[in-house]
Protein backbone atom coordinates (compact mmCIF):
# COMPACT_ATOMS: atom_id res chain seq x y z
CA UNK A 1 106.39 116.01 130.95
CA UNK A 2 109.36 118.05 131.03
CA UNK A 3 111.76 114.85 129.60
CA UNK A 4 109.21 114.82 126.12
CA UNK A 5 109.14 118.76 126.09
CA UNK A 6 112.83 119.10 126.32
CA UNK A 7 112.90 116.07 123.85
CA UNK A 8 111.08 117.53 121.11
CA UNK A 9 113.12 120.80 121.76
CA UNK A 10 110.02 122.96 123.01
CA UNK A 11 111.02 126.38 124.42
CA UNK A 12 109.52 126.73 127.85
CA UNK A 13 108.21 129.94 126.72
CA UNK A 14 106.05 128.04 124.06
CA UNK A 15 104.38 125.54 126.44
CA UNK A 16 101.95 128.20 127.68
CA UNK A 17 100.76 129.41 123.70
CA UNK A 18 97.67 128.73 122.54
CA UNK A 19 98.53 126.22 119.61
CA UNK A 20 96.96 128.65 117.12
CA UNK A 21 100.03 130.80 117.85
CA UNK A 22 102.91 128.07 116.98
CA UNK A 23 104.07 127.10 114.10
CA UNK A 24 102.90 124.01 112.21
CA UNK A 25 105.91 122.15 112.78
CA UNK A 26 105.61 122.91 116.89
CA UNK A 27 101.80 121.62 116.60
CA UNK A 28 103.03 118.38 115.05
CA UNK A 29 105.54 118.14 118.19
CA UNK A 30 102.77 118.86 120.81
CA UNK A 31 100.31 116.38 119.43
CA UNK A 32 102.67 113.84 118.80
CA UNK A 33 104.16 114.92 122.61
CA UNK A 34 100.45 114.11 124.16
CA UNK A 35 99.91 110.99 122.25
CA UNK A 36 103.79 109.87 123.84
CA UNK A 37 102.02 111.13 127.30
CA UNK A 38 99.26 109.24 127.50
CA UNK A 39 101.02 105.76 127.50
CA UNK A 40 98.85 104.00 125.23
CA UNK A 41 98.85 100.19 124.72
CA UNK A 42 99.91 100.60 120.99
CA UNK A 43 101.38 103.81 119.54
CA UNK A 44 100.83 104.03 115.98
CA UNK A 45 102.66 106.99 114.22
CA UNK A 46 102.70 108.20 110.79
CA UNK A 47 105.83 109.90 109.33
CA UNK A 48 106.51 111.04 113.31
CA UNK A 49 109.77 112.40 112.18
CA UNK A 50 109.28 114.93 109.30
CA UNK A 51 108.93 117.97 112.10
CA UNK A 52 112.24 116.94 113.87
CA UNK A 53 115.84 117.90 113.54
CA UNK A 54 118.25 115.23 113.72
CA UNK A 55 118.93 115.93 117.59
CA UNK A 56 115.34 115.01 118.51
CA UNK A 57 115.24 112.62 116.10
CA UNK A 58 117.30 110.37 118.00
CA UNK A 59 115.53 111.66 121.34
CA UNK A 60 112.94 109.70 119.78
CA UNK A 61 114.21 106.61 118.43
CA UNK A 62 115.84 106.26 122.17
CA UNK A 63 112.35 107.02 123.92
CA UNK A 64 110.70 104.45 121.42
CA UNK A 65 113.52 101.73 122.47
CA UNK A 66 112.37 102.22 126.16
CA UNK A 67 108.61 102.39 125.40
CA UNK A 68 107.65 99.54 127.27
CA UNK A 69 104.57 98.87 125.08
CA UNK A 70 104.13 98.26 121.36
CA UNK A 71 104.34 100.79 118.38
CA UNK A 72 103.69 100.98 114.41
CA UNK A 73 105.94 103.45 112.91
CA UNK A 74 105.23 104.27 108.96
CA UNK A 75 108.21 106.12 107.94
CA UNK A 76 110.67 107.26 104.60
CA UNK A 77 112.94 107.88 107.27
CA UNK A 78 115.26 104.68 107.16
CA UNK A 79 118.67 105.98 109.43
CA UNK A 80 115.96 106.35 112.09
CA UNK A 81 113.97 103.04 111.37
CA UNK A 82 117.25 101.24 111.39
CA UNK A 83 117.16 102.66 115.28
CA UNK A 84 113.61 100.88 116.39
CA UNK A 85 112.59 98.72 113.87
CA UNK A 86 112.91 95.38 114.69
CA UNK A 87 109.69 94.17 113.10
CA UNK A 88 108.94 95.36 109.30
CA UNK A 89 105.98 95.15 107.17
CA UNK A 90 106.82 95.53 103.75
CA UNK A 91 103.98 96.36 101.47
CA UNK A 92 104.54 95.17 98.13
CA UNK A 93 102.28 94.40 94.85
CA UNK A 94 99.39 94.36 96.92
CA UNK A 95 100.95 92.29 99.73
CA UNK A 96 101.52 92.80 103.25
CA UNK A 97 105.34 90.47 104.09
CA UNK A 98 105.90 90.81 107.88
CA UNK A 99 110.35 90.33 108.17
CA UNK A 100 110.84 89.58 111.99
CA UNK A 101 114.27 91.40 111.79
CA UNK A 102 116.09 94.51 111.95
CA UNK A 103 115.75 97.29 109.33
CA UNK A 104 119.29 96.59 108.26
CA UNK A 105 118.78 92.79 108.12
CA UNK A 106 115.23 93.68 105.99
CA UNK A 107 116.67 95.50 103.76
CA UNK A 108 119.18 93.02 102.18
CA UNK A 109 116.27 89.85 102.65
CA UNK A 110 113.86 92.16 100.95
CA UNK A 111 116.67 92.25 97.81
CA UNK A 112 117.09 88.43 98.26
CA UNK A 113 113.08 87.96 98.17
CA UNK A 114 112.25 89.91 95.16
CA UNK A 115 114.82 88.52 93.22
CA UNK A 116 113.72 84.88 94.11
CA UNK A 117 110.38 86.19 93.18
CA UNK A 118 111.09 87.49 89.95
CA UNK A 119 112.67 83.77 89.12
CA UNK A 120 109.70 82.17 90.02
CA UNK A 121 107.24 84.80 88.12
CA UNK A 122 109.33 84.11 84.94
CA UNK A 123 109.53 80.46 85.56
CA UNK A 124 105.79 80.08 85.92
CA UNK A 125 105.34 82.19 82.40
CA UNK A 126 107.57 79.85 80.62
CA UNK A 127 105.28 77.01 82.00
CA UNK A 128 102.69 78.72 81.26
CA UNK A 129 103.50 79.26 77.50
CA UNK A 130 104.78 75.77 76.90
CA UNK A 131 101.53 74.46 78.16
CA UNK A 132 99.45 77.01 76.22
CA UNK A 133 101.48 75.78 72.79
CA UNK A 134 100.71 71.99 73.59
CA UNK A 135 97.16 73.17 74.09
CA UNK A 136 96.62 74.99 70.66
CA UNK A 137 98.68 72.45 68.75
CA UNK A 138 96.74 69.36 70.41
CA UNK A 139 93.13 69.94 71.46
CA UNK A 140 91.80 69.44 68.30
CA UNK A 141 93.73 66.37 67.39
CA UNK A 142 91.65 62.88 68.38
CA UNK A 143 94.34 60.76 69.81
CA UNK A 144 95.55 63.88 72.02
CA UNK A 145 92.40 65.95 72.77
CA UNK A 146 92.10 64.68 76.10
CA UNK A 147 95.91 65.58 77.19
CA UNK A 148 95.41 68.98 75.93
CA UNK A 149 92.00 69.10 78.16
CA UNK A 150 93.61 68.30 81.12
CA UNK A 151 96.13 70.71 81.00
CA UNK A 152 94.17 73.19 80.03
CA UNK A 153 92.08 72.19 83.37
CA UNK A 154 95.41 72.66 85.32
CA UNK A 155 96.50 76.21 83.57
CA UNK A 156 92.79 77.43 84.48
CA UNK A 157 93.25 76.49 88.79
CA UNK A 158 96.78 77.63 88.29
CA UNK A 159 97.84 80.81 91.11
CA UNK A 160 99.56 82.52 88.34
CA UNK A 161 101.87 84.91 90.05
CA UNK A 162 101.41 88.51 89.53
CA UNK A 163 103.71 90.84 87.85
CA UNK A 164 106.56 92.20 89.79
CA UNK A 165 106.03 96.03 90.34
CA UNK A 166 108.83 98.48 90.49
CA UNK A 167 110.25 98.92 93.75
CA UNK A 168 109.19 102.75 93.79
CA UNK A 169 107.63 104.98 91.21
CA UNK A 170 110.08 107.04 88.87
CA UNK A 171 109.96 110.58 89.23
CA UNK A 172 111.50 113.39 87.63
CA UNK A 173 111.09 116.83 89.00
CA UNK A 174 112.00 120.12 86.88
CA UNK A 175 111.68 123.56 87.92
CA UNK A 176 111.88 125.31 84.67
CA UNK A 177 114.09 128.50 84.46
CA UNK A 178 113.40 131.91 83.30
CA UNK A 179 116.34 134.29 82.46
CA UNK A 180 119.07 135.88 85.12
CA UNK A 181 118.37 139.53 86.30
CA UNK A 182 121.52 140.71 88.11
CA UNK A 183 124.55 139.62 90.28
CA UNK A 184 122.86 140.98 93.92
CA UNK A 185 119.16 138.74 93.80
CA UNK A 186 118.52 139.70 96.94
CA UNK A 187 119.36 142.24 99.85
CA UNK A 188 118.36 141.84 103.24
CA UNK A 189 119.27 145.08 106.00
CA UNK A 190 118.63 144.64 109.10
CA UNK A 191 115.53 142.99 109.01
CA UNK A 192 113.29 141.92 112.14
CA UNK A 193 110.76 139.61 111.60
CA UNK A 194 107.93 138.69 114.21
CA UNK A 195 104.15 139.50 114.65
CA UNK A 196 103.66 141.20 117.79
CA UNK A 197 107.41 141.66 119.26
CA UNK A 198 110.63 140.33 117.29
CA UNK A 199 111.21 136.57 116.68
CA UNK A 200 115.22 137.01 116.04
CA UNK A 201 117.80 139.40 115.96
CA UNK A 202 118.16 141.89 113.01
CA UNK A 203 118.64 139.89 109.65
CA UNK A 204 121.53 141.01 107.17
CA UNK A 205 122.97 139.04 104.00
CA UNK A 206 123.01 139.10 100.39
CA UNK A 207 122.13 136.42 97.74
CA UNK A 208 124.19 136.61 95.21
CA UNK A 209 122.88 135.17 91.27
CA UNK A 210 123.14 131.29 91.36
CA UNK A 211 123.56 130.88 94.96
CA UNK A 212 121.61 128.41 96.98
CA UNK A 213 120.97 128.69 100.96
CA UNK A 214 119.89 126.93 103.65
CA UNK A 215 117.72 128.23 106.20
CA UNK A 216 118.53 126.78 109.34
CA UNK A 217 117.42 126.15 113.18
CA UNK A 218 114.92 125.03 115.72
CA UNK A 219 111.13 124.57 114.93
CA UNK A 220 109.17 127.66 115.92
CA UNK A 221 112.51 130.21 115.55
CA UNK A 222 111.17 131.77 112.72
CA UNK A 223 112.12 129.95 109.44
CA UNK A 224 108.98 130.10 108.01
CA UNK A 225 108.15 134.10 109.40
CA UNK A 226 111.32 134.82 107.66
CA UNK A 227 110.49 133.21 104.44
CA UNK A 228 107.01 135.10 104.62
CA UNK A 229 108.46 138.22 105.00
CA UNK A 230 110.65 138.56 102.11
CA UNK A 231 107.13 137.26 100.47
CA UNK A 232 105.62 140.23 101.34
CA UNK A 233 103.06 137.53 102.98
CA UNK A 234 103.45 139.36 106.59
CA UNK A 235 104.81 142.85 107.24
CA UNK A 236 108.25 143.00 108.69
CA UNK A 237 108.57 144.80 112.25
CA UNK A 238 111.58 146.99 110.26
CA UNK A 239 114.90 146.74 108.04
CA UNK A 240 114.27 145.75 104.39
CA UNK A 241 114.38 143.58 101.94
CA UNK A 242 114.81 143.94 98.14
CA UNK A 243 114.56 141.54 95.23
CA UNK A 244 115.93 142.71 91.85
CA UNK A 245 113.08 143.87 89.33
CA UNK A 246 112.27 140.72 87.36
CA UNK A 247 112.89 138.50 89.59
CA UNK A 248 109.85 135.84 89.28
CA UNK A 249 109.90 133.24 92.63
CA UNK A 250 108.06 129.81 92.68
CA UNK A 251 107.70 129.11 96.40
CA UNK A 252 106.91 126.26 98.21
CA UNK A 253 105.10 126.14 101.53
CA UNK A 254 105.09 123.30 103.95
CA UNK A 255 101.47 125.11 105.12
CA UNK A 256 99.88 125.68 102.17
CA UNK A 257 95.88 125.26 102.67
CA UNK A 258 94.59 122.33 99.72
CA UNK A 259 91.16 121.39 99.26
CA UNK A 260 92.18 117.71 99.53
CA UNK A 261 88.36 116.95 97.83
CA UNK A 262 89.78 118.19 94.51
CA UNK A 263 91.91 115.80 92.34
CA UNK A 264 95.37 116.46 91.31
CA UNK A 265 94.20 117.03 87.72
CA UNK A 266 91.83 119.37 89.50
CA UNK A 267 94.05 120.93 91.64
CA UNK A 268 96.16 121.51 88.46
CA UNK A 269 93.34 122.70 85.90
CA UNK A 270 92.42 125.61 88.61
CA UNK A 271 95.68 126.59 88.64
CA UNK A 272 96.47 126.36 84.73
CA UNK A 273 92.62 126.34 82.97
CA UNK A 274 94.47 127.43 79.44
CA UNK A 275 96.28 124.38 79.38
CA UNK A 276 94.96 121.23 77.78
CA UNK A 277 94.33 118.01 79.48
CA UNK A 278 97.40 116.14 77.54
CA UNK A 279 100.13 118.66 79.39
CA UNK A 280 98.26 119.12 82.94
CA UNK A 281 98.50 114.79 83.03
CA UNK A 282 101.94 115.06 81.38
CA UNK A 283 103.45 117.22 84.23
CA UNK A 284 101.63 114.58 86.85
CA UNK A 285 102.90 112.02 85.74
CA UNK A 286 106.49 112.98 85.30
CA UNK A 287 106.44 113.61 89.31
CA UNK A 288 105.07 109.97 89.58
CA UNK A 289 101.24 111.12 89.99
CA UNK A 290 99.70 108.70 87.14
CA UNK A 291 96.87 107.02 85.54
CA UNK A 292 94.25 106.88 88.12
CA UNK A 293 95.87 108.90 91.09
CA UNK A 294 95.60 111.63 88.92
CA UNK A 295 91.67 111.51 89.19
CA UNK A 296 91.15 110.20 92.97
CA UNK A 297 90.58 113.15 95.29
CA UNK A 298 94.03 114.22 97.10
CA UNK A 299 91.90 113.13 100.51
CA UNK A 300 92.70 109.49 99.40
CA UNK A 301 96.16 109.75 98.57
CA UNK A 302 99.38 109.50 100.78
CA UNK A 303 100.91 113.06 101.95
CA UNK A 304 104.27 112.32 99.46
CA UNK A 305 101.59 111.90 96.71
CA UNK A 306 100.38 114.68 97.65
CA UNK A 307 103.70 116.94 97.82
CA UNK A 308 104.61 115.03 94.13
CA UNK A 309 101.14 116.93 92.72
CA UNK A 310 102.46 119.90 94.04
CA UNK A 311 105.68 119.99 92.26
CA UNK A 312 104.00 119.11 89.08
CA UNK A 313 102.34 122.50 90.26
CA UNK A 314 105.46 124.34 90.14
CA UNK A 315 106.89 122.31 87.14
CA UNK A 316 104.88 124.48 84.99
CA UNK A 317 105.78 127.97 86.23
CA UNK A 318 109.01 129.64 84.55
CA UNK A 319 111.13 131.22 87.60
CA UNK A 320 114.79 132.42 88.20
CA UNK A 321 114.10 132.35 92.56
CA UNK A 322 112.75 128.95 94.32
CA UNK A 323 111.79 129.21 97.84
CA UNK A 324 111.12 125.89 99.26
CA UNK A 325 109.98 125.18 103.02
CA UNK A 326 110.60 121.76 103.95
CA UNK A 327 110.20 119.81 101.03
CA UNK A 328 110.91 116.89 101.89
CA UNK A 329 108.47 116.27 103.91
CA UNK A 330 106.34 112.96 103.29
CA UNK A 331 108.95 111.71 100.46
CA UNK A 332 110.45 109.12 100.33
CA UNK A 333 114.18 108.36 99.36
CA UNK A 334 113.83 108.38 95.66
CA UNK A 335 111.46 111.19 95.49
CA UNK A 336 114.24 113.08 97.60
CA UNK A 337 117.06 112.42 95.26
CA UNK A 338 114.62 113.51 92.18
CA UNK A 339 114.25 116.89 93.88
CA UNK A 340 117.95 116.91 94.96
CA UNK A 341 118.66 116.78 91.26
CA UNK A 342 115.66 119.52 89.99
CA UNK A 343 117.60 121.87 92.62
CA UNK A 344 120.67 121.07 92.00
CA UNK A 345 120.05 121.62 87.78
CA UNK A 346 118.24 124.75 88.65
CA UNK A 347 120.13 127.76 87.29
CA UNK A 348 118.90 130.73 89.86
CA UNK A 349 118.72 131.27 93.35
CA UNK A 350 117.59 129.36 95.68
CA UNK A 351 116.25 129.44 99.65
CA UNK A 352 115.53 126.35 101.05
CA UNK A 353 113.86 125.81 104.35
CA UNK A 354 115.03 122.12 105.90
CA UNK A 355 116.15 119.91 108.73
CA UNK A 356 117.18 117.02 107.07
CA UNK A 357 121.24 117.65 106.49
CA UNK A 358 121.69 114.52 104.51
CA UNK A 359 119.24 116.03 102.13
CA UNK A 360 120.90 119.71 101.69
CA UNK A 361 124.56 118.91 102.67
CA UNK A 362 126.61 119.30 99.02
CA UNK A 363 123.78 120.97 97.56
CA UNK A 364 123.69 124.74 99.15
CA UNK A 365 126.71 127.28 98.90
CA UNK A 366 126.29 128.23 102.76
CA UNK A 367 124.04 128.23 105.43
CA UNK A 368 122.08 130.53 107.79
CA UNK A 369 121.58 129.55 111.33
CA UNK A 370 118.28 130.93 113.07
């Protein structure tokens, strides 16, 4: 036990709390850590790697090499699939295509495929229309009714190919800006975060206006305490914090409680009642949560499906502060460049909350290490 504990980067001191007492991302590690323990015939994990840093990351794609038994991975994390896969279901326009090859070696047949597909789709609809003109101009004509029958026989037992889908959904995140309030956003002195004894030492910096952070370190250090402190969420054990009056923050939590039997529109409408159907599907759909996912009950829908509904959440609240704990989580690569971009285009401060480096690295002024 003490190879997956060290692994997943628990402290030893953590291995006796009740799991009510850890943080969400340390329950993720402890129930993916039992599943690794019990040495199952199949493994079968979904998004295993949205709680890890990029050290136990690659603990894991090495213990999954070495896992003597099979294992279904679905993941938006490709650097890491491109470590284990060598096997990879692609699910396409409503189509399961197993590749017996590495993630690398999928990735440029999967180009090759859907570019010999899209050939053949617009092959078969020039058939298709040449036959359908033959058709109308001879079905009605005596001496070549019965051509224009039988062809019309073949179109009708024709597998007419469907059309090809976009690769991913296009999204377009925006987190709308209020007005600047000052040069100092925010001043932290000496501030100790913690329930019942201190999590860290004392915490001291100042945001200056514009600047975006990352918030840095271990699962269970106290990334998320800290955030909820300077939220006025928990109390702080002592020192202070101080936002500049106006300041208005739209914050994003990587725990936030949903009632997943509500819709998106729903989830939306509760949140915004004054505003009229046309906007609340408007700001869905611009974060890629359309037509009829907009109406299915968030139960049904993927976790990055999920985290897209929430953005359109925070798409319609005017801020100059964002505050966003692990994002990222459950997107997948073009979803993460969409929110690179909101963040990036977003004119006040920022704190974000993240383990993934390629994500924040040449989009943060400096970081802090917990």
């Amino acid at each position: 036990m003490g190879r997956l504990t060290d692994g997943l980067g628990f402290d030893k001191s953590d291995l006796q709390k009740p799991l009510a007492l850890l943080s969400s991302g340390q329950r993720e590690k402890a129930y993916l850590a039992k599943m690794l323990l019990e040495e199952k015939d199949v493994l079968i994990m979904d998004e295993p790697t949205n709680f890890l840093d990029q050290v136990q990351v690659a603990w894991l794609a090495s213990y999954l090499n070495s896992y003597p038994k099979a294992f279904l991975v679905v993941s938006h994390d490709e650097a890491f699939l491109k470590k284990i896969a060598n096997v990879v279901f692609c699910l396409e326009n409503q189509t399961i295509t197993r590749y017996k090859l590495s993630f690398d070696d999928f990735l440029i047949q999967h180009v090759l495929d859907r570019e010999q597909y899209e050939k053949n789709y617009l092959a078969q609809q020039r058939y298709i229309k040449k036959e359908e003109q033959f058709i109308a101009a001879h079905i009605v004509r005596a001496t070549s009714a019965k051509a224009a029958k039988s062809r019309r026989a073949r179109l009708e037992h024709l597998d007419v190919l469907e059309a090809p889908g976009k690769a991913t959904i296009d999204v377009n995140f925006r987190f709308p800006f209020t007005h600047h309030v000052g040069e100092k956003a925010l001043r932290v002195e000496e501030l100790v975060i913690g329930y019942e004894r201190p999590l860290l030492s004392p915490i001291s910096f100042i945001l200056k206006r514009g600047e975006k952070i990352a918030v840095l370190g271990q699962n269970g250090v106290g990334k998320t305490t800290f955030i909820k402190t300077i939220l006025n969420l928990i109390p702080a054990l002592s020192g202070s914090y101080h936002f500049l009056e106006g300041t208005k923050v739209n914050y994003y939590s990587q725990d936030e409680e949903i009632d997943l039997n509500k819709s998106p529109f729903e989830f939306l409408h509760d949140q915004f009642p004054d505003l009229d159907n046309t906007k609340i599907r408007s700001a869905l759909g611009a974060c890629g949560v359309r037509k009829e996912l907009a109406l299915r009950k968030m139960k049904e829908l993927s976790g990055g499906e999920v985290t897209k509904a929430r953005f359109a959440a925070m798409s319609l609240i005017k801020a100059n502060f964002l505050v966003l704990d692990e994002p990222t989580n459950h997107l997948d690569q073009k979803a993460k460049d969409a929110l690179f971009e909101a963040i990036e285009r977003f004119e006040g401060c920022v704190i974000l909350v993240s383990h993934e480096k390629d994500f924040y690295d040449g989009l943060v002024d400096y970081e802090i290490h917990f």
